[in-house]
Protein backbone atom coordinates (compact mmCIF):
# COMPACT_ATOMS: atom_id res chain seq x y z
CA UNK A 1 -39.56 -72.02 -6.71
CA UNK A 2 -40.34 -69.48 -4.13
CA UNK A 3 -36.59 -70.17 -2.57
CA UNK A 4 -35.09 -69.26 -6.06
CA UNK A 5 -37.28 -66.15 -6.05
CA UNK A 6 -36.36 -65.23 -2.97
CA UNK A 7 -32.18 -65.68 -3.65
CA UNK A 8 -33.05 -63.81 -7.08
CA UNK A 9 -34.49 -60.99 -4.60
CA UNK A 10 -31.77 -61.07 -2.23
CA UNK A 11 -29.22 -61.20 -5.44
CA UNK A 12 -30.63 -58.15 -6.50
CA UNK A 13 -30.41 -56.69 -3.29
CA UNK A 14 -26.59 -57.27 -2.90
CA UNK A 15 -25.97 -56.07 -6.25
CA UNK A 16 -28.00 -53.17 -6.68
CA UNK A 17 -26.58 -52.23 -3.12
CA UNK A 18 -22.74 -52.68 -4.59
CA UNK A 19 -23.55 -50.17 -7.26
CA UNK A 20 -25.23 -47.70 -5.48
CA UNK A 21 -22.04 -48.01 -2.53
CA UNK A 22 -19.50 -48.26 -5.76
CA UNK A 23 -21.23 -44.74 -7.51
CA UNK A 24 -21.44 -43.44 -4.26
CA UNK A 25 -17.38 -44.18 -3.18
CA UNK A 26 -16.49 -43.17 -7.11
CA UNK A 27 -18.52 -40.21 -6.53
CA UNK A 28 -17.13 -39.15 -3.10
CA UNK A 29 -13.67 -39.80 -3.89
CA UNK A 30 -13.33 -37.94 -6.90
CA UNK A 31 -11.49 -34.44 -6.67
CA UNK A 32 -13.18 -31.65 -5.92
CA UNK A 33 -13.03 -28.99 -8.80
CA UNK A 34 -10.44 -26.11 -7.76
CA UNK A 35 -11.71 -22.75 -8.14
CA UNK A 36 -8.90 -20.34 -8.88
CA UNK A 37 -9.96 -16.20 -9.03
CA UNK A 38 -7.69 -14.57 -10.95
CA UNK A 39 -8.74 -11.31 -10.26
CA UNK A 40 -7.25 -11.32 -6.42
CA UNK A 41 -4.15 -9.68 -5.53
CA UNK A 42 -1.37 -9.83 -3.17
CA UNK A 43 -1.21 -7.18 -0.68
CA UNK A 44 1.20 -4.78 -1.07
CA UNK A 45 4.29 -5.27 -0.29
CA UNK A 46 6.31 -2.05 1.05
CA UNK A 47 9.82 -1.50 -0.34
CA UNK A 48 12.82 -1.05 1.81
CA UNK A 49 13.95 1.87 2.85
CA UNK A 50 17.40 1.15 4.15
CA UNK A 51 19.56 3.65 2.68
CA UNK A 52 17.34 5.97 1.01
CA UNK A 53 18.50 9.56 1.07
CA UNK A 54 16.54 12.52 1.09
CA UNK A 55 18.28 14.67 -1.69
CA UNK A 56 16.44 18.14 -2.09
CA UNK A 57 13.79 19.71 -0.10
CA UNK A 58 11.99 22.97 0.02
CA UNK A 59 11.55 23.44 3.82
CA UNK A 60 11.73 21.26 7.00
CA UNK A 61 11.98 21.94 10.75
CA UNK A 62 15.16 21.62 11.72
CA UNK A 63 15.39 23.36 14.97
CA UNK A 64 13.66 20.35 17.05
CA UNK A 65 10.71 22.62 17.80
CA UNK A 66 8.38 19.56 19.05
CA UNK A 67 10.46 17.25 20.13
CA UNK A 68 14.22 15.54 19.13
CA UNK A 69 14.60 14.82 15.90
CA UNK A 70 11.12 15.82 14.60
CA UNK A 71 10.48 18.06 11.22
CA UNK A 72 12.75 16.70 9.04
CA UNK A 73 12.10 14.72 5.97
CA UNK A 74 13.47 11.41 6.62
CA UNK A 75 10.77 11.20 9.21
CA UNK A 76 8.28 10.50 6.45
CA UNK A 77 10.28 6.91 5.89
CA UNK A 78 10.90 6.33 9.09
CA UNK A 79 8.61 3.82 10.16
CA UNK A 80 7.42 5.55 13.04
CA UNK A 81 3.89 7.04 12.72
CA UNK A 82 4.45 9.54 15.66
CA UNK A 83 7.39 10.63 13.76
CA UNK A 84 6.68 14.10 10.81
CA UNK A 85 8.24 15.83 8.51
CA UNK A 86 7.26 19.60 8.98
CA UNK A 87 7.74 22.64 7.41
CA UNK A 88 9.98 25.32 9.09
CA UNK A 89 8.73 27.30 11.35
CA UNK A 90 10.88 28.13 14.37
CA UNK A 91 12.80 31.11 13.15
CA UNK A 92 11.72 31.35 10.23
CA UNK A 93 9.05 31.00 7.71
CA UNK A 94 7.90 28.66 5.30
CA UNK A 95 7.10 29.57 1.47
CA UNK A 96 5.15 27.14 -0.57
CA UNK A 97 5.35 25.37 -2.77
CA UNK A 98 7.25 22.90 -0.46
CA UNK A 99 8.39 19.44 -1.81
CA UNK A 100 11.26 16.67 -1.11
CA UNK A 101 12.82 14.36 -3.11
CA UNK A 102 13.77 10.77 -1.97
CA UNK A 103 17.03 8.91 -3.58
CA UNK A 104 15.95 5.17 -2.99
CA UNK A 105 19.75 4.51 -4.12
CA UNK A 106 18.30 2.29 -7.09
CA UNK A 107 15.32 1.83 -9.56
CA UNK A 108 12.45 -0.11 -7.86
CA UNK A 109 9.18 -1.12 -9.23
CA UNK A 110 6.39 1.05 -7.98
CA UNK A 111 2.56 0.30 -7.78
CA UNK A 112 1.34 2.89 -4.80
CA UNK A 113 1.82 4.60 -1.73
CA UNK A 114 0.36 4.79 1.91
CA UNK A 115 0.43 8.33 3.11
CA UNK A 116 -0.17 8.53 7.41
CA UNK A 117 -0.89 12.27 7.95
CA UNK A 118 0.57 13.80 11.12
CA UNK A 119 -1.02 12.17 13.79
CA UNK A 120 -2.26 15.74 15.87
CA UNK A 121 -3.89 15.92 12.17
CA UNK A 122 -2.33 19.44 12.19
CA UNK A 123 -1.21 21.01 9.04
CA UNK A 124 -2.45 17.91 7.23
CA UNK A 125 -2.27 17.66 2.93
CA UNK A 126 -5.01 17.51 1.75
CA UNK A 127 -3.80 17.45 -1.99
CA UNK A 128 -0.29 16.50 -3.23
CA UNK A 129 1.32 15.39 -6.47
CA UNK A 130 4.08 12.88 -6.89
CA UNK A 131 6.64 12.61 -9.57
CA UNK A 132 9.43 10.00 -10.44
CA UNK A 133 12.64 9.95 -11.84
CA UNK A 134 15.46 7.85 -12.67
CA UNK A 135 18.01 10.47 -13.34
CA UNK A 136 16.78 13.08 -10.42
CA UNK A 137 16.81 15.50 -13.80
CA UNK A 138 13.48 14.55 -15.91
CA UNK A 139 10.48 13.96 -13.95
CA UNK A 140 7.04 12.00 -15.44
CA UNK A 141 4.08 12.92 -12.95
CA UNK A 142 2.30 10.22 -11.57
CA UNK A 143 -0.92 12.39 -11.08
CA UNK A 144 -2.40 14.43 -8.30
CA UNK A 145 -3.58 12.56 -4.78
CA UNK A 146 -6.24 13.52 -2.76
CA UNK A 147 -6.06 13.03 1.17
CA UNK A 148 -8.25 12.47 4.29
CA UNK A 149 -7.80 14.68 7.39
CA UNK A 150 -7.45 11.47 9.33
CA UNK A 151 -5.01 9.28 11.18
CA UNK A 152 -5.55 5.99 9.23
CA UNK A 153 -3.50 5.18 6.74
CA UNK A 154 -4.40 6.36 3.16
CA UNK A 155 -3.63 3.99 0.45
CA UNK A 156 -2.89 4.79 -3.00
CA UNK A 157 -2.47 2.51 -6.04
CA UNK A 158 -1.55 3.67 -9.37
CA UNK A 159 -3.29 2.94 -12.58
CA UNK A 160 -0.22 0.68 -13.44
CA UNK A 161 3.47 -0.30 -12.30
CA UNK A 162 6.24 2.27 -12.79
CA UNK A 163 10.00 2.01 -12.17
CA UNK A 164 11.78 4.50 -10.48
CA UNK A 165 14.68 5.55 -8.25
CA UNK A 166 14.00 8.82 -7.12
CA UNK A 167 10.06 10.20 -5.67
CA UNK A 168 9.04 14.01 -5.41
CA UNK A 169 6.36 14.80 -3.67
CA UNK A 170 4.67 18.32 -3.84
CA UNK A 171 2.42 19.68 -1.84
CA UNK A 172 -0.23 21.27 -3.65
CA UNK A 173 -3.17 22.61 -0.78
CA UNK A 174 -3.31 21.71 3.16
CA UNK A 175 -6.47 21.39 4.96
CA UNK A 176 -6.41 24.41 7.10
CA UNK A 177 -4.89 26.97 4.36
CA UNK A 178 -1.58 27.65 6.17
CA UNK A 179 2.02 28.11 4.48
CA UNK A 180 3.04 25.08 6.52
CA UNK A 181 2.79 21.14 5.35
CA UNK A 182 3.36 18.10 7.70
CA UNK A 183 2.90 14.16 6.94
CA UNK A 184 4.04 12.00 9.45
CA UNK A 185 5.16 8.55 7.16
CA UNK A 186 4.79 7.91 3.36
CA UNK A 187 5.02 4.32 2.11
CA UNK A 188 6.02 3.00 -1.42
CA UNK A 189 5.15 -0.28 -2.35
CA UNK A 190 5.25 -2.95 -4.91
């Protein structure tokens, strides 16, 4: 009798240990729930700028007063941080309100900009406007954009995607109260 309780025991044993290793193995081995967060984003992604054309403009250096190539417009699309537009000022004078228009040679989808201020941070915006266009005739404005006097870049989403071909951006006050405006690189994205 006591060898039959003790097989009972030991039968018990083995199975109760099979379940618990069989809940245990189901357990482990089932999938782990996937978490998705749909509010996360991509980073932006920053359109190409091969063959954009600057089209109009109210005033840029274009006498190469600090260095080759420097002053003009297409140096805000450039790439090159170290690289400004600038109002003239070698020769003559500059008269605000100064803007430029870019021809990105077809409509793209728009949800920001990065603006890089000169990087001597002198004659930095402090407040601009931008405005888009697909006919370079009527213009909707995409609102008013404060900046930093800094040398990081200064990102600026919109409220919602726009299509566009052509950007104007206006220059509406610069930090130290001067006629002249310089930003060194300005970024559209997607």
């Amino acid at each position: 009798m006591k060898t039959i309780i003790k097989q009972k025991k030991i039968l018990f044993t083995m199975v109760s240990f099979l379940i618990i290793t069989l809940l245990t193995i189901s357990y482990s081995c089932s999938p782990d729930a996937v978490l998705v967060d749909t509010n996360l984003k991509l980073p932006p992604v920053s359109l190409d700028t091969t063959g954009w054309k600057v089209i109009n403009y109210s005033s840029q250096e274009d006498q190469d007063g600090e260095g080759e190539g420097n002053g003009r417009v297409w140096n805000t699309f450039d790439g090159k941080p170290d690289t400004f537009w600038h109002t003239c000022w070698n020769g003559c004078t500059a008269v605000p309100p100064h803007f430029f228009v870019v021809d990105m040679q077809e409509s793209q989808k728009i949800n920001g900009f990065v603006f890089l201020q000169r990087q001597s941070l002198s004659r930095n915006i402090e407040i601009l406007s931008i405005e888009i266009s697909d006919d370079n005739s009527t213009w909707t404005s995409l609102g008013e954009f404060t900046l930093e006097k800094s040398k990081s870049a200064q990102d600026k989403p919109l409220d919602k995607e726009v299509t566009a071909r052509y950007f104007r951006l206006n220059v509406i006050k610069v930090f130290d109260g001067s006629n002249n405006a310089a930003l060194a690189e300005i970024t559209v994205y997607f």
